[in-house]
C-alpha atoms as a PDB file:
ATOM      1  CA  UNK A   1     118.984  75.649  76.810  1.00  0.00           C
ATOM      2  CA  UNK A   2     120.113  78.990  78.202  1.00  0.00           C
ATOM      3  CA  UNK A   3     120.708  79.264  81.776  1.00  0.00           C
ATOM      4  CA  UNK A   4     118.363  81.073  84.474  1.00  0.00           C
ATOM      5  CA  UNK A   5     119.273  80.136  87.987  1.00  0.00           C
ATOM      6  CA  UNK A   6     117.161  81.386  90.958  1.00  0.00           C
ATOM      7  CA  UNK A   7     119.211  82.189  94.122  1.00  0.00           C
ATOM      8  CA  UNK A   8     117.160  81.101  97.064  1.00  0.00           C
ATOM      9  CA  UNK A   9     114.231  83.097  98.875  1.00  0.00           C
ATOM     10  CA  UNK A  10     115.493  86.284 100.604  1.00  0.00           C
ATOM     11  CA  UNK A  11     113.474  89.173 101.881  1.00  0.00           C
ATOM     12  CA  UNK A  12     112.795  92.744 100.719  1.00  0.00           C
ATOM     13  CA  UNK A  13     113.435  93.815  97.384  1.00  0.00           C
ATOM     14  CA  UNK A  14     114.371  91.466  94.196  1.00  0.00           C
ATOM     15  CA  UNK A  15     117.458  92.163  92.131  1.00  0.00           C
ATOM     16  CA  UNK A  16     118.413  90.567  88.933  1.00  0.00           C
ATOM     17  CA  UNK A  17     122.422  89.704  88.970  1.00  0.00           C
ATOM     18  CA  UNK A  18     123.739  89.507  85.025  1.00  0.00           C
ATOM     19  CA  UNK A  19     127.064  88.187  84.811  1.00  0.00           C
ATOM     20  CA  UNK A  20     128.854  85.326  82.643  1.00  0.00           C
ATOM     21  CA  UNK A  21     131.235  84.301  85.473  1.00  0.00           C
ATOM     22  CA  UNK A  22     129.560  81.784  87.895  1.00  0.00           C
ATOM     23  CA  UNK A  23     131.615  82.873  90.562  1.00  0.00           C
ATOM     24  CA  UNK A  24     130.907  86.550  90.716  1.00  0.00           C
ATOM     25  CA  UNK A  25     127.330  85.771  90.570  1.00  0.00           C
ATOM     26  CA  UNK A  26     127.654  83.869  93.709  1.00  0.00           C
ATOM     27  CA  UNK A  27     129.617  86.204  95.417  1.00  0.00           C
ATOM     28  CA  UNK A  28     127.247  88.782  94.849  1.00  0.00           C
ATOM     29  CA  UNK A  29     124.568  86.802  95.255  1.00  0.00           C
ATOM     30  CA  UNK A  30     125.581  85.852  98.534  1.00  0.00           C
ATOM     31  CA  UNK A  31     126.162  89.555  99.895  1.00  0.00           C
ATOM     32  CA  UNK A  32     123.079  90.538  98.452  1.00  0.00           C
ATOM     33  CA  UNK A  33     120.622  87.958 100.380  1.00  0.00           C
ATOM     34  CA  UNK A  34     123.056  88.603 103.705  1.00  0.00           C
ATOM     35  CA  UNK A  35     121.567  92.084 103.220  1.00  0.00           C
ATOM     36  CA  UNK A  36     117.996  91.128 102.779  1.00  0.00           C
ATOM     37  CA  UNK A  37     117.272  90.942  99.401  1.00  0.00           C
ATOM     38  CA  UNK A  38     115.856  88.221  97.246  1.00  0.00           C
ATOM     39  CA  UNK A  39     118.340  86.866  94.220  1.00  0.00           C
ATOM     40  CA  UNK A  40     117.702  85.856  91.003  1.00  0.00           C
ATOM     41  CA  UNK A  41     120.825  85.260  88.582  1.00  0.00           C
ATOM     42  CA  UNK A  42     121.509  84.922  85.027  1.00  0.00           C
ATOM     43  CA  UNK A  43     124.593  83.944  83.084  1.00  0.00           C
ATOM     44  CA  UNK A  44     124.249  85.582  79.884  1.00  0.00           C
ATOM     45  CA  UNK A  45     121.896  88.843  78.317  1.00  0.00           C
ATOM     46  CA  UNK A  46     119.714  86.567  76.869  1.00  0.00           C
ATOM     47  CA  UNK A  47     118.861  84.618  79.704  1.00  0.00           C
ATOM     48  CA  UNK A  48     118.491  87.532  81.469  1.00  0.00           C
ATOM     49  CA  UNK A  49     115.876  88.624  78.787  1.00  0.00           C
ATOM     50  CA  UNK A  50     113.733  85.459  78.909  1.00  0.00           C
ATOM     51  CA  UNK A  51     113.835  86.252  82.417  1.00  0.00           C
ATOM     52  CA  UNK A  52     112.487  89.756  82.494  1.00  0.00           C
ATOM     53  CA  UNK A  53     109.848  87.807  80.288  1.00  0.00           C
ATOM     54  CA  UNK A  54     108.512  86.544  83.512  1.00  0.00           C
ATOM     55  CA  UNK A  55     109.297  88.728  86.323  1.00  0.00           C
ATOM     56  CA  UNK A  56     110.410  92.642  86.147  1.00  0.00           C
ATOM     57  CA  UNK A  57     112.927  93.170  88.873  1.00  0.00           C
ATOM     58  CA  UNK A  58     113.615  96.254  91.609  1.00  0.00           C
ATOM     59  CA  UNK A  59     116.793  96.486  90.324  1.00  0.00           C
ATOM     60  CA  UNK A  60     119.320  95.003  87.908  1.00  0.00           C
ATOM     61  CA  UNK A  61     123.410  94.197  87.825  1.00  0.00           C
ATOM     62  CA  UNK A  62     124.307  93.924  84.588  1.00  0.00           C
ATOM     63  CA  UNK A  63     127.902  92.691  83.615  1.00  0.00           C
ATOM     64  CA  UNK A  64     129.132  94.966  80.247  1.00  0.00           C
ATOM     65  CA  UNK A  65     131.670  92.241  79.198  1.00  0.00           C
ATOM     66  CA  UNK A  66     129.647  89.397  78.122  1.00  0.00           C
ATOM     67  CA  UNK A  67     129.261  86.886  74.944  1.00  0.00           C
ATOM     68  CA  UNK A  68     126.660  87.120  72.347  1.00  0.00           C
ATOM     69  CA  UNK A  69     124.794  90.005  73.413  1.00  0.00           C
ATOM     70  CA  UNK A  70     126.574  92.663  75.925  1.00  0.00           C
ATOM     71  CA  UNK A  71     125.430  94.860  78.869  1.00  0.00           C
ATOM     72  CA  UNK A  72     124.622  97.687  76.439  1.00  0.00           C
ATOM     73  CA  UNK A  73     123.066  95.786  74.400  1.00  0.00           C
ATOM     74  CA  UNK A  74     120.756  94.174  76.868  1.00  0.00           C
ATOM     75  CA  UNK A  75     120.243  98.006  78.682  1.00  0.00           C
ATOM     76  CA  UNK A  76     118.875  98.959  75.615  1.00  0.00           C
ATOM     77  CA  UNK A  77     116.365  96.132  75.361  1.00  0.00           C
ATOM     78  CA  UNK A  78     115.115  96.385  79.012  1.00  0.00           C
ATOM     79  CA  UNK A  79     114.789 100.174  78.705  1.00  0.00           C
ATOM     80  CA  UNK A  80     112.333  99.287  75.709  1.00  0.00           C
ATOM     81  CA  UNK A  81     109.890  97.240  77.225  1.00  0.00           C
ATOM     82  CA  UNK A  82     107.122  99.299  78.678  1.00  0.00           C
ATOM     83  CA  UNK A  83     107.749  97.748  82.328  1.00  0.00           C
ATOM     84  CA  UNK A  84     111.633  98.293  81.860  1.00  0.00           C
ATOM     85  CA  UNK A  85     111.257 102.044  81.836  1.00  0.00           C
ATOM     86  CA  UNK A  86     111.633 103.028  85.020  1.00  0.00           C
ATOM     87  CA  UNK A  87     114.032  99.511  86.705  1.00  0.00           C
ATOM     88  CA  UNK A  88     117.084 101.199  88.103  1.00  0.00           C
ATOM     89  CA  UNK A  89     120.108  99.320  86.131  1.00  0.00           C
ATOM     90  CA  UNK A  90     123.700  99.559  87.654  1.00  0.00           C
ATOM     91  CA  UNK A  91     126.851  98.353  85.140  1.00  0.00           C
ATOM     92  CA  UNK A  92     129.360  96.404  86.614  1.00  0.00           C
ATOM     93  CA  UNK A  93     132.825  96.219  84.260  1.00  0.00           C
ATOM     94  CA  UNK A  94     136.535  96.216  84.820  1.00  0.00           C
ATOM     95  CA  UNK A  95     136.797  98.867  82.572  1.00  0.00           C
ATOM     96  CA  UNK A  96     137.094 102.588  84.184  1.00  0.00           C
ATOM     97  CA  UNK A  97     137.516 104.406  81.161  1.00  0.00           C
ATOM     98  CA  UNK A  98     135.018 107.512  81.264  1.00  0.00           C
ATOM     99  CA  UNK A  99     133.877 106.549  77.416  1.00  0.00           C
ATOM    100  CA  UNK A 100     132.652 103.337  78.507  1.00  0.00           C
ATOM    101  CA  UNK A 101     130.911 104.821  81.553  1.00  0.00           C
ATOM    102  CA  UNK A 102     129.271 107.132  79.048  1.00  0.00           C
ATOM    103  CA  UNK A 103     128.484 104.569  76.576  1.00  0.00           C
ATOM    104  CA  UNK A 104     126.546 102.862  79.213  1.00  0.00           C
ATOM    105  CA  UNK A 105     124.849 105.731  80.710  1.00  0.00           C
ATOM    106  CA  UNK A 106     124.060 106.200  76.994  1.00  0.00           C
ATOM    107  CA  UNK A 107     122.251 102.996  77.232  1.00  0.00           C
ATOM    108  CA  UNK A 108     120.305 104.011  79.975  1.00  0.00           C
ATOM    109  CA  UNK A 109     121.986 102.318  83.564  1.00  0.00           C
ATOM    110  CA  UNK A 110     121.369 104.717  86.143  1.00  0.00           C
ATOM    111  CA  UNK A 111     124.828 103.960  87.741  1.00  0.00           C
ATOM    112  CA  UNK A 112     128.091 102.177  87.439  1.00  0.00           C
ATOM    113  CA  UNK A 113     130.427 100.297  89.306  1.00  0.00           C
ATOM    114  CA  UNK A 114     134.295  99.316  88.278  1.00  0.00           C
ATOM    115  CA  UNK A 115     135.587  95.911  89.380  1.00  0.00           C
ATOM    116  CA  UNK A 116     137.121  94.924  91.361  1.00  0.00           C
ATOM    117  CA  UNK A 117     134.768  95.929  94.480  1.00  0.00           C
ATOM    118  CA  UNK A 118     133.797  95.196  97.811  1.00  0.00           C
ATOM    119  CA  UNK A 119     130.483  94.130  99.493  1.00  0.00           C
ATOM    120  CA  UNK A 120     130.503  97.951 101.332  1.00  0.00           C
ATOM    121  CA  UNK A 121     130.104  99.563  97.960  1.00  0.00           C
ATOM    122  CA  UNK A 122     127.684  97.375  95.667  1.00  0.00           C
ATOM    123  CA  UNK A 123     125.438  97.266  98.873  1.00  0.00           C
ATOM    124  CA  UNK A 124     125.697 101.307  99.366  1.00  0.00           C
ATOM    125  CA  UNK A 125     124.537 101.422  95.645  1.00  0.00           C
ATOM    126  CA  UNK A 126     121.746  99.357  95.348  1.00  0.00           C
ATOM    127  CA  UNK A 127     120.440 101.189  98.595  1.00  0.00           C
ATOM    128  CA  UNK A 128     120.965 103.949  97.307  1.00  0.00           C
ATOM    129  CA  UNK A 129     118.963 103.444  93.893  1.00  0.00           C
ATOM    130  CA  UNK A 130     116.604 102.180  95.566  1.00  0.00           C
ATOM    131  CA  UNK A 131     115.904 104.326  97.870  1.00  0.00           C
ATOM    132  CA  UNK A 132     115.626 106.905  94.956  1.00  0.00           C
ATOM    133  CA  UNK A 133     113.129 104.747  93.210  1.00  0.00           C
ATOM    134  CA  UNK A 134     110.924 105.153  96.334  1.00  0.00           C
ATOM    135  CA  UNK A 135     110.941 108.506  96.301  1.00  0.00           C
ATOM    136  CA  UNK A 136     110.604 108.730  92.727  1.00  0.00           C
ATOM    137  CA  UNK A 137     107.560 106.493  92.799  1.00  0.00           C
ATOM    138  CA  UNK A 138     105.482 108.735  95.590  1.00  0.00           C
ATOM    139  CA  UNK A 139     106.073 111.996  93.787  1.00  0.00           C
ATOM    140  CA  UNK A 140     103.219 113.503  91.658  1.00  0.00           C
ATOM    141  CA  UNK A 141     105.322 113.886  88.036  1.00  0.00           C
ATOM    142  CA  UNK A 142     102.860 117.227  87.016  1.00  0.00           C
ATOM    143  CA  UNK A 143     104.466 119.002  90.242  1.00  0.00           C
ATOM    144  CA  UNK A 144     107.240 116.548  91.820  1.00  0.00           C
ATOM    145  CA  UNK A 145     105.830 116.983  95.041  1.00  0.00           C
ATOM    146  CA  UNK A 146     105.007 114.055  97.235  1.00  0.00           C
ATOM    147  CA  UNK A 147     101.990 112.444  96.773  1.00  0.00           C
ATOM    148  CA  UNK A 148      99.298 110.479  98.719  1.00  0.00           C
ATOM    149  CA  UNK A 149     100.850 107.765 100.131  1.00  0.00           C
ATOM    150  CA  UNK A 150     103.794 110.251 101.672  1.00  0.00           C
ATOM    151  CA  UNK A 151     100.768 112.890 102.501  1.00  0.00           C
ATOM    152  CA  UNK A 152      98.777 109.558 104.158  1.00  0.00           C
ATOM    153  CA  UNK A 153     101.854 109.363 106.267  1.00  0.00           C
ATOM    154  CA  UNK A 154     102.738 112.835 107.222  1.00  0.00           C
ATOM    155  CA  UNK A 155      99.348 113.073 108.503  1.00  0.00           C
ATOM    156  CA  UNK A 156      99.419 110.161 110.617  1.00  0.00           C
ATOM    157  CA  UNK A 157     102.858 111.391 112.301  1.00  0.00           C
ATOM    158  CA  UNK A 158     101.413 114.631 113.119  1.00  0.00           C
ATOM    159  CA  UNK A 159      98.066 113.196 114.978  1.00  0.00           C
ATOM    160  CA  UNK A 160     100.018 110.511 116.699  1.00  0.00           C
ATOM    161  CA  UNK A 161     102.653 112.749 118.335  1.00  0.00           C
ATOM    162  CA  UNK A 162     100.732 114.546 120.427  1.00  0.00           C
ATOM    163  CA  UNK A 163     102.249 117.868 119.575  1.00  0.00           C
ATOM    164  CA  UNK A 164     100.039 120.639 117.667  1.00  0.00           C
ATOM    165  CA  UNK A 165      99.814 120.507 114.111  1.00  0.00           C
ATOM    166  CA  UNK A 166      97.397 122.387 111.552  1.00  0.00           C
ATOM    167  CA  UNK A 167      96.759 120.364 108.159  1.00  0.00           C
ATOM    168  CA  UNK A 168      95.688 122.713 104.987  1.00  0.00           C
ATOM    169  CA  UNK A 169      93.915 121.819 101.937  1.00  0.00           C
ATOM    170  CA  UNK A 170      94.207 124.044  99.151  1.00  0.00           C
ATOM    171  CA  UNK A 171      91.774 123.535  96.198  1.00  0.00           C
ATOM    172  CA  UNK A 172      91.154 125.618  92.647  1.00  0.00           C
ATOM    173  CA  UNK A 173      88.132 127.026  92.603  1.00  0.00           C
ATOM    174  CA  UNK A 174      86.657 127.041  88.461  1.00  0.00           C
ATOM    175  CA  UNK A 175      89.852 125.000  87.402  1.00  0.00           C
ATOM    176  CA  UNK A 176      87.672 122.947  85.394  1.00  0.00           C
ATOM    177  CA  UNK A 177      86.148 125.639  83.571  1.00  0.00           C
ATOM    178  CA  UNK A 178      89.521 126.984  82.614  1.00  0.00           C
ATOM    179  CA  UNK A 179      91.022 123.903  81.505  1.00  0.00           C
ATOM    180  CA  UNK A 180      87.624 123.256  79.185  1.00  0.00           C
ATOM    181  CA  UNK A 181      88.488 127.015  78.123  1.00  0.00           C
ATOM    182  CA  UNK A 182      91.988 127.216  77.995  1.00  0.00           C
ATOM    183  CA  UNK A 183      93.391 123.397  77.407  1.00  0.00           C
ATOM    184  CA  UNK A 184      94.945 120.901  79.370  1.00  0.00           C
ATOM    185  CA  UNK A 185      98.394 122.718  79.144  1.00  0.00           C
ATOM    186  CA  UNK A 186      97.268 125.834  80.329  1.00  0.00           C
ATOM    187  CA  UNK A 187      95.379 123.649  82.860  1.00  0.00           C
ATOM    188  CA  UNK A 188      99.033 122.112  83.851  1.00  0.00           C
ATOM    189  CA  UNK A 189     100.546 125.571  84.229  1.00  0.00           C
ATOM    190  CA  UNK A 190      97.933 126.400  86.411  1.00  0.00           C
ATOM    191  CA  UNK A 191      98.791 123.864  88.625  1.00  0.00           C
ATOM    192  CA  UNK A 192     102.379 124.097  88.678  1.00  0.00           C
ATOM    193  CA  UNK A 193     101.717 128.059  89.444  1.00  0.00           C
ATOM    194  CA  UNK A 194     100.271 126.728  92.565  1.00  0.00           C
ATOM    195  CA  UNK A 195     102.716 124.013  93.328  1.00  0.00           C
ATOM    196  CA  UNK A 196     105.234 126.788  93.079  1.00  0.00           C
ATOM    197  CA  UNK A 197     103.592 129.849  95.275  1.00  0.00           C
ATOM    198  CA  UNK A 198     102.351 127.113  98.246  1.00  0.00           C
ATOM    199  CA  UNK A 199     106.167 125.907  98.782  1.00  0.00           C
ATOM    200  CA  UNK A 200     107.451 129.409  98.653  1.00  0.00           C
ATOM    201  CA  UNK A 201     104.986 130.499 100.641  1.00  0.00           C
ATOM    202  CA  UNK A 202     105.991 127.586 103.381  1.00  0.00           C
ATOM    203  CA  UNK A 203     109.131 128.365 102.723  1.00  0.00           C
ATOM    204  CA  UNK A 204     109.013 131.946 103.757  1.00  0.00           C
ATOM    205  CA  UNK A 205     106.432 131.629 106.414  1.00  0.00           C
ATOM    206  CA  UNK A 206     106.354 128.221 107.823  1.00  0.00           C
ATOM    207  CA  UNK A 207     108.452 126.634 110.534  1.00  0.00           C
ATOM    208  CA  UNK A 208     111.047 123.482 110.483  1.00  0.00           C
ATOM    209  CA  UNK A 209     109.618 120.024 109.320  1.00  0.00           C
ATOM    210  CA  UNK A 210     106.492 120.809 107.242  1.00  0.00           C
ATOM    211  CA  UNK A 211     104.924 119.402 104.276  1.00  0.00           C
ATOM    212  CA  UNK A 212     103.767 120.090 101.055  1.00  0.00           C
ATOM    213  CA  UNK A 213     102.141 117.147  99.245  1.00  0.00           C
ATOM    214  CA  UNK A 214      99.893 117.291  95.740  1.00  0.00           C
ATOM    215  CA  UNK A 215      96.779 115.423  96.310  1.00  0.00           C
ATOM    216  CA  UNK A 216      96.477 114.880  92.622  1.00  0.00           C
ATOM    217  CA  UNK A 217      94.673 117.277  90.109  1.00  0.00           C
ATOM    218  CA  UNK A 218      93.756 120.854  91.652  1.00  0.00           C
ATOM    219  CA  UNK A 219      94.243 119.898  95.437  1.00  0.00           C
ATOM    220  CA  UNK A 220      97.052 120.547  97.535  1.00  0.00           C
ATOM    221  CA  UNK A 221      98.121 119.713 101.300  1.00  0.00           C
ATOM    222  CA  UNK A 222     100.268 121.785 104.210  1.00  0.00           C
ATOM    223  CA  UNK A 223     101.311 119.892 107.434  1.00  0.00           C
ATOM    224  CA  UNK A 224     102.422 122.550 109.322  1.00  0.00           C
ATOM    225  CA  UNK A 225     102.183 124.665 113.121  1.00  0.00           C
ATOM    226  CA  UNK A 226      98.669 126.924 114.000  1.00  0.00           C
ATOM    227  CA  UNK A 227     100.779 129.683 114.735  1.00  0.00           C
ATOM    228  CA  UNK A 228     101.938 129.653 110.904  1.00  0.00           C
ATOM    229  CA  UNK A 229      98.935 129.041 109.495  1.00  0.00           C
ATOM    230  CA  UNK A 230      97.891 133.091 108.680  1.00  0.00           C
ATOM    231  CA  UNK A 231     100.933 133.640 107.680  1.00  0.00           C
ATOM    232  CA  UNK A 232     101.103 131.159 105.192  1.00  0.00           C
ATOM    233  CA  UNK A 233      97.705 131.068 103.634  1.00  0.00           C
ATOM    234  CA  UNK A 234      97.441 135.130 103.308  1.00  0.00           C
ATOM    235  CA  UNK A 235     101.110 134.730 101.421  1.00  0.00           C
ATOM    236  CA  UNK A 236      99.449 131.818  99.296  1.00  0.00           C
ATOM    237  CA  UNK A 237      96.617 133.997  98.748  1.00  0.00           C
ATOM    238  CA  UNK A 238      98.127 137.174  97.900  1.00  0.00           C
ATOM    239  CA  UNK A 239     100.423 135.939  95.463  1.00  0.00           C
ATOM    240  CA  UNK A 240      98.313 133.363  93.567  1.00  0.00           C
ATOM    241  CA  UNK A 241      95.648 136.074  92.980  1.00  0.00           C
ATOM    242  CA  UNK A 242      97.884 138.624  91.630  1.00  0.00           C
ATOM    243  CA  UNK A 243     100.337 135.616  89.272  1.00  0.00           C
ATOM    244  CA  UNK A 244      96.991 133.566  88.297  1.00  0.00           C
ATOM    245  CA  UNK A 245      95.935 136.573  85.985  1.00  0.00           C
ATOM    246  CA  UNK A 246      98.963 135.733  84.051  1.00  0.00           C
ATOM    247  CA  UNK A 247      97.658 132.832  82.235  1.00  0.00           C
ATOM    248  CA  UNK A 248      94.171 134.568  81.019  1.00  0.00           C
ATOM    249  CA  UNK A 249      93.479 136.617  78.149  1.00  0.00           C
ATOM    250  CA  UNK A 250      93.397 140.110  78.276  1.00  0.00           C
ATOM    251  CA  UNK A 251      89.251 139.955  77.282  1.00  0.00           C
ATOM    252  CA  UNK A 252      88.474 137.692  79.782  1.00  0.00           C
ATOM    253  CA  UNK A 253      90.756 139.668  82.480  1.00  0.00           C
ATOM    254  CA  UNK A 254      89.206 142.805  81.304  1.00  0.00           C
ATOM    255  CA  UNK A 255      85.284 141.287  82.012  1.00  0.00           C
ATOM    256  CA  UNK A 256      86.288 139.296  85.007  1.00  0.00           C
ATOM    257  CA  UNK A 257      85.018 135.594  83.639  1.00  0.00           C
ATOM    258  CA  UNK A 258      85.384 133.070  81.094  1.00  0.00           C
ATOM    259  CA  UNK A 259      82.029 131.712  79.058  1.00  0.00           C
ATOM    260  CA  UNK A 260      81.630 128.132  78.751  1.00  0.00           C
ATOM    261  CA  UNK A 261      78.699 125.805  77.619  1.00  0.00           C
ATOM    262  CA  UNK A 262      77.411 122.565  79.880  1.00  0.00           C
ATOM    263  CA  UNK A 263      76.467 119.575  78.335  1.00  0.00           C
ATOM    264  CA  UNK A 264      72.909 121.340  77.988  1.00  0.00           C
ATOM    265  CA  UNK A 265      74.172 123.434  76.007  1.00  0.00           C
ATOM    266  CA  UNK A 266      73.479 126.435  78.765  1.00  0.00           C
ATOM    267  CA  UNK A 267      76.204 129.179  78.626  1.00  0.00           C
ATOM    268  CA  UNK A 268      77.964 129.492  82.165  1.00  0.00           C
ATOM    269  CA  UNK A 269      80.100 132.470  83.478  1.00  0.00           C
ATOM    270  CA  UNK A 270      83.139 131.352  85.444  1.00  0.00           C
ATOM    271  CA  UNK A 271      85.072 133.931  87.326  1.00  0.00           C
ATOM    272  CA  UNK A 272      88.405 134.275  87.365  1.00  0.00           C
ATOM    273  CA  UNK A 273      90.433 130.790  89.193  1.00  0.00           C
ATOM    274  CA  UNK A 274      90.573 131.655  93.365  1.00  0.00           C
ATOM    275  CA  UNK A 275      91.874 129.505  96.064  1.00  0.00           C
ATOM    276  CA  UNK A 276      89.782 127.711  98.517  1.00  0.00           C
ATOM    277  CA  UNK A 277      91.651 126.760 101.720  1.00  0.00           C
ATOM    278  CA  UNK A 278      90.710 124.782 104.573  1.00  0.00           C
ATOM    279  CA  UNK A 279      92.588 124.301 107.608  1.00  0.00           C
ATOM    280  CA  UNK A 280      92.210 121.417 110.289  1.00  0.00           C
ATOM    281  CA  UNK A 281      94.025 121.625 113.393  1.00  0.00           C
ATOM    282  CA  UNK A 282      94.036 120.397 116.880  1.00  0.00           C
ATOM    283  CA  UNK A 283      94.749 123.540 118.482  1.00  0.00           C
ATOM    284  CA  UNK A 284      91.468 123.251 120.189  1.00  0.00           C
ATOM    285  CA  UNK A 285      90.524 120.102 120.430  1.00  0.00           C
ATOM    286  CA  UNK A 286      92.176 116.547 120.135  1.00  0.00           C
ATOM    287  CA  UNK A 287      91.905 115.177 116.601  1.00  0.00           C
ATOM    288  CA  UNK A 288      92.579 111.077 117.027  1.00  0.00           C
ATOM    289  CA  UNK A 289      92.398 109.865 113.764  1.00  0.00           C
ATOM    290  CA  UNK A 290      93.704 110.998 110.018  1.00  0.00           C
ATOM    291  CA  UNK A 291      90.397 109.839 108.593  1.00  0.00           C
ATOM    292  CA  UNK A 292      88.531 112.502 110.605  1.00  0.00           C
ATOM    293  CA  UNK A 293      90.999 114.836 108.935  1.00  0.00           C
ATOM    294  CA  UNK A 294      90.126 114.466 105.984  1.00  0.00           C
ATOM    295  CA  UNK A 295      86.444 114.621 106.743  1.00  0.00           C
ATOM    296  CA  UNK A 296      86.631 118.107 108.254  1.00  0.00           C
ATOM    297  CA  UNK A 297      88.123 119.600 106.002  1.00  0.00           C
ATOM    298  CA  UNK A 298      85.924 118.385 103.580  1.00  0.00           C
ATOM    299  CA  UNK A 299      83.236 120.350 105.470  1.00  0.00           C
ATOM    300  CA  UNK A 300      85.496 123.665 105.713  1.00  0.00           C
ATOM    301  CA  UNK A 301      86.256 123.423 102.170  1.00  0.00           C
ATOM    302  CA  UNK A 302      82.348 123.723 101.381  1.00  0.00           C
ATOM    303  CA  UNK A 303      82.295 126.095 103.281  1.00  0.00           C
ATOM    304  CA  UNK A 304      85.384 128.393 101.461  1.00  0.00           C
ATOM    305  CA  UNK A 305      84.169 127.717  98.056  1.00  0.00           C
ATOM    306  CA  UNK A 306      80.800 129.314  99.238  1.00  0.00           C
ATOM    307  CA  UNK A 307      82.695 132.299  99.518  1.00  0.00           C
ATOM    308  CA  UNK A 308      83.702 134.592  96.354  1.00  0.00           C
ATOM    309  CA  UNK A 309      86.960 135.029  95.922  1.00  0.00           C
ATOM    310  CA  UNK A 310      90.138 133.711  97.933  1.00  0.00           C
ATOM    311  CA  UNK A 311      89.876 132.983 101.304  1.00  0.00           C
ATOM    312  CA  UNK A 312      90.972 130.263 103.907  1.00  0.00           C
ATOM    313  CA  UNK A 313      88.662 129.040 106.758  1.00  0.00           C
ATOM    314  CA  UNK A 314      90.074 127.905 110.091  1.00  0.00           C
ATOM    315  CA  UNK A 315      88.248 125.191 112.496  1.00  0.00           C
ATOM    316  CA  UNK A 316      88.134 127.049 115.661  1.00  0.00           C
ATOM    317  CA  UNK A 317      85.289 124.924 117.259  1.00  0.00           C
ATOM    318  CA  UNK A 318      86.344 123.060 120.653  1.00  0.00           C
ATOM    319  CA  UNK A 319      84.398 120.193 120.269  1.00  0.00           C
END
C-alpha cells in the first residue's frame, strides 16, 4: 500500500512535504513544525495524490526527482483539480539548470528551491507564499483592491486609535440599469473606471496611510483624514462624470438617459450613471464602534442618491 505519513499536530498553516527520501522529509518536517506549522508527508506523487483526495493543503513541497510519477507530473495533476487551483506549490530539486526551473514553472509551482538548502531559506519561502496567498485571497479579482475582510479591519483601526479619521462610501447610482442596457462587460468596465479614478484621486489628494477597499459590486470605501475629504471626493467627482460618458452611446449621451423595461413591462428612463458619496467621520463627535459606521452612512447615502447628479454628503452633526 502506498505510503502517507502524518507528521504530528503543529499550529498555523498545513503544508504537504513530497519527497522520496525519508530523511529529507524529516528534516523538513522538523523545521517546519519548529516554525509553527502543521506537517503532513508523503513519499511518492501518488501518495501525495490520494492525499490531496482527503485534505487540500496551504501549501505544498514537491520533490521533482521522484519514481513513477515526478514533481511535474504531479503539479500538473494538483493544478487540475478544482480545489488545486489556487495551492501555492514550491519545487524542491538538485538541479539548478534554468530549463528545469522553467519546466516546472511550466507546470504551474509558484516557486523553486535548489538543494542543498538551509532551514533560513525554505522557511523565508513558505512565508513568503503564504503571505501572498493572504493577500491574494482578500482582494476583489473585478478590481484587485482589498476587500471586506481587509475594509472590516481598516475600519476598526481607525475608530480604535483615537485619532480622526473620515470613512467614504462611494456607490453607482443607475448601475443596474446600465448593466441590463449595456451587458455585464460594460457593467465591469464601469466598475473598474471607478476603481481606477477613486485611487488616483487618493492618490493625488489624500494623505499617508489611507485605504481604498471594493465592497463588492458598485460600492466602494475611503479610510482617510476630514481635512482630505473635499479634496478627494470633488476629484472623484469631477473626473468620473466627465470619463463615465465614455462607455455610452452617442444616442443615449445625446438625450441624457437610457430606456429600460421592469418586470411589468413599464418603460423606465435612467439618467446617465452619477456617484453617490457618503462620508462618516468623527471630526465632531466620537464614533465607538465600526458597526455604527456602517449604519450612518447608510443614512447619508439615502440621502445623496436623493440628489440628481454627483454629489457627496458629509455628517457634520455633533451628536
Amino acid at each position: 500500500m502506498t505510503e502517507i505519513t502524518a507528521e504530528r499536530e503543529g499550529k498555523g498553516k498545513t503544508i504537504l512535504v513530497v519527497d522520496d527520501d525519508k530523511n529529507i522529509r524529516k528534516i523538513i518536517a522538523a523545521n517546519l513544525e519548529l516554525a509553527g506549522y502543521r506537517v503532513l508527508a508523503a513519499s511518492s506523487g501518488l501518495a501525495a495524490l490520494e492525499l490531496l483526495d482527503v485534505q487540500m493543503p496551504d501549501l505544498i513541497l514537491l520533490d521533482v526527482m521522484m519514481p513513477v510519477m515526478d514533481g511535474y507530473e504531479v503539479c500538473r495533476r494538483v493544478r487540475s483539480r478544482p480545489l488545486g487551483t489556487h495551492v501555492p506549490v514550491i519545487m524542491l530539486t538538485a538541479k539548478g539548470e534554468s530549463e528545469d526551473k522553467v519546466l516546472g514553472l511550466d507546470a504551474g509551482a509558484d516557486d523553486y528551491i535548489t538543494k542543498p538548502f538551509g532551514p533560513a531559506e525554505l522557511l523565508a519561502r513558505v512565508k513568503a507564499k503564504l503571505r501572498r496567498m493572504a493577500v491574494d485571497s482578500t482582494l476583489q479579482p473585478l478590481t484587485r483592491l482589498p476587500g471586506n475582510l481587509a475594509i472590516e479591519e481598516a475600519i476598526k483601526r481607525r475608530v480604535a486609535s483615537g485619532e480622526k479619521w473620515a470613512i467614504l462610501y462611494l456607490d453607482l447610482d443607475n448601475f443596474k440599469a446600465f448593466n441590463d442596457v449595456y451587458g455585464f462587460m460594460h457593467g465591469d468596465e464601469a466598475i473598474k473606471l471607478v476603481a481606477t479614478v477613486v485611487v488616483d484621486a487618493v492618490r493625488e489628494h489624500g494623505g499617508e496611510g489611507d485605504f481604498v477597499g471594493h465592497i463588492g459590486g458598485d460600492d466602494f470605501i475611503v479610510a482617510t483624514q476630514p481635512r482630505y475629504v473635499d479634496a478627494v471626493c470633488n476629484a472623484v467627482i469631477q473626473t468620473f462624470d466627465a470619463r463615465i460618458r465614455t462607455l455610452y452611446n452617442e444616442r443615449d449621451l445625446r438625450q441624457g438617459y437610457i430606456e429600460t423595461r421592469d418586470r411589468r413591462g413599464t418603460l423606465n428612463r435612467y439618467p446617465i450613471m452619477s456617484l453617490s458619496i457618503a462620508v462618516v467621520s468623527n471630526e465632531h463627535r466620537p464614533i465607538t464602534s465600526h458597526h455604527l459606521v456602517g449604519e450612518m452612512a447608510a443614512e447619508l447615502k439615502r440621502h445623496a442618491k436623493s440628489m440628481p447628479g454627483s454629489t457627496y454628503v458629509r455628517d457634520k452633526r455633533r451628536q
